[in-house]
Protein backbone atom coordinates (compact mmCIF):
# COMPACT_ATOMS: atom_id res chain seq x y z
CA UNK A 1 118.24 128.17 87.02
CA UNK A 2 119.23 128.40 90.49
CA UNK A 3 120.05 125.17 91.72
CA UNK A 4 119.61 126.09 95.51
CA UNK A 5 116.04 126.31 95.27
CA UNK A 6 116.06 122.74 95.94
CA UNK A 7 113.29 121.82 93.75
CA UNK A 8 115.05 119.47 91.21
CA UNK A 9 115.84 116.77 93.61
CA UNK A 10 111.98 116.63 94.56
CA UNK A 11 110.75 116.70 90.95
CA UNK A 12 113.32 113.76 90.27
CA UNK A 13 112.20 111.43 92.96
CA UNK A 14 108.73 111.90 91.52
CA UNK A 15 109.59 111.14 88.12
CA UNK A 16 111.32 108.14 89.41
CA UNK A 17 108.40 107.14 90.89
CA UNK A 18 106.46 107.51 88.06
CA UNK A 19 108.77 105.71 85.67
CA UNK A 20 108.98 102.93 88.59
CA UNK A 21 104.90 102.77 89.17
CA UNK A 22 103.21 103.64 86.23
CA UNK A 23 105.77 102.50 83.19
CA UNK A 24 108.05 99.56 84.42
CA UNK A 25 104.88 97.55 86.37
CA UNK A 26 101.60 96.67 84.93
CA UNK A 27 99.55 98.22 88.02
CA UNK A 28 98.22 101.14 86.01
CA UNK A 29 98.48 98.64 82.02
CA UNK A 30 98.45 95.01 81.06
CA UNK A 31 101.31 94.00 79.28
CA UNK A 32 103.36 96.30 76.61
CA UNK A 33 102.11 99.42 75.42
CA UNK A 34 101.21 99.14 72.19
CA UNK A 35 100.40 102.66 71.31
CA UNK A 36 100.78 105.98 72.52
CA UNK A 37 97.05 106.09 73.61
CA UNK A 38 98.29 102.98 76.17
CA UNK A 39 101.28 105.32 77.48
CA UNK A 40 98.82 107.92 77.79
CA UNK A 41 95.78 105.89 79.94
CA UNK A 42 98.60 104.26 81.73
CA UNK A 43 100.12 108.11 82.69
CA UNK A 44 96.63 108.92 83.16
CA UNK A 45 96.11 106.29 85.88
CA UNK A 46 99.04 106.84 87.80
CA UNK A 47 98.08 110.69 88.00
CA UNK A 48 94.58 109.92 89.05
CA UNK A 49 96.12 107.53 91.59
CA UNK A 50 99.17 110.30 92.74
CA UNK A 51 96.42 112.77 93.09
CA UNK A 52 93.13 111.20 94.51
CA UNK A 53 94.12 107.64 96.70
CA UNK A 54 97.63 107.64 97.81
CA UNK A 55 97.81 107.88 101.51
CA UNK A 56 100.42 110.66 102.47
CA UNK A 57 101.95 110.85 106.44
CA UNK A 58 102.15 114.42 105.77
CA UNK A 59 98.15 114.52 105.47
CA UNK A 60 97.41 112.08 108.19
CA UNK A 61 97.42 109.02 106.42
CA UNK A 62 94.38 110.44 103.80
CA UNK A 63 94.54 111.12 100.26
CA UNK A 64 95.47 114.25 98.74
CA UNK A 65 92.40 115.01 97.31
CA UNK A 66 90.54 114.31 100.35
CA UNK A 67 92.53 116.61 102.16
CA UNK A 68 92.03 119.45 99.73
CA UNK A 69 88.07 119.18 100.25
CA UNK A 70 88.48 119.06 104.17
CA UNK A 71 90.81 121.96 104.40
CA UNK A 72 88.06 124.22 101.69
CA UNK A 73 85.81 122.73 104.21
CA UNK A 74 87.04 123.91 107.07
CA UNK A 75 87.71 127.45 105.30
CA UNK A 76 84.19 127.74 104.03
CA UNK A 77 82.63 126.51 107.59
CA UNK A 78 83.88 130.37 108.98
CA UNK A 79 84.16 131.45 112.45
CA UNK A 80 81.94 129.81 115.37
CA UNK A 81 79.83 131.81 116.79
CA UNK A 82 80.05 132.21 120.35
């Protein structure tokens, strides 16, 4: 593994994040997990939320997911005519 790729200190900060959001508050689970099934709903959660309603800078201040459709959009829209 090359460690100049750079890529480890971004996948870190996510897990962090992860581990900080999803695990260590009750935002995506009420009270202790129990089970597996509640660390897995509770992963589940914060994924759905990481993927389809955070607001990013990078994207304008929109979701992710609503980003993605826009840009297809945009692709699939073609040239203007003129």
């Amino acid at each position: 593994m090359n460690p100049d790729l750079g890529h480890g200190g971004r996948a870190q900060s996510i897990i962090g994040l992860y581990k900080t959001e999803a695990i260590t508050t009750d935002v995506f689970h009420t009270g202790p997990f129990k089970t597996l099934v509640d660390g897995e709903y509770a992963a589940a959660g914060w994924v759905d939320w990481w993927n389809h309603r955070r607001l990013h800078s990078s994207t304008g201040q929109i979701p992710p997911a609503e980003h993605e459709h826009d840009y297809y959009a945009a692709l699939n829209r073609g040239p203007h005519p003129v």
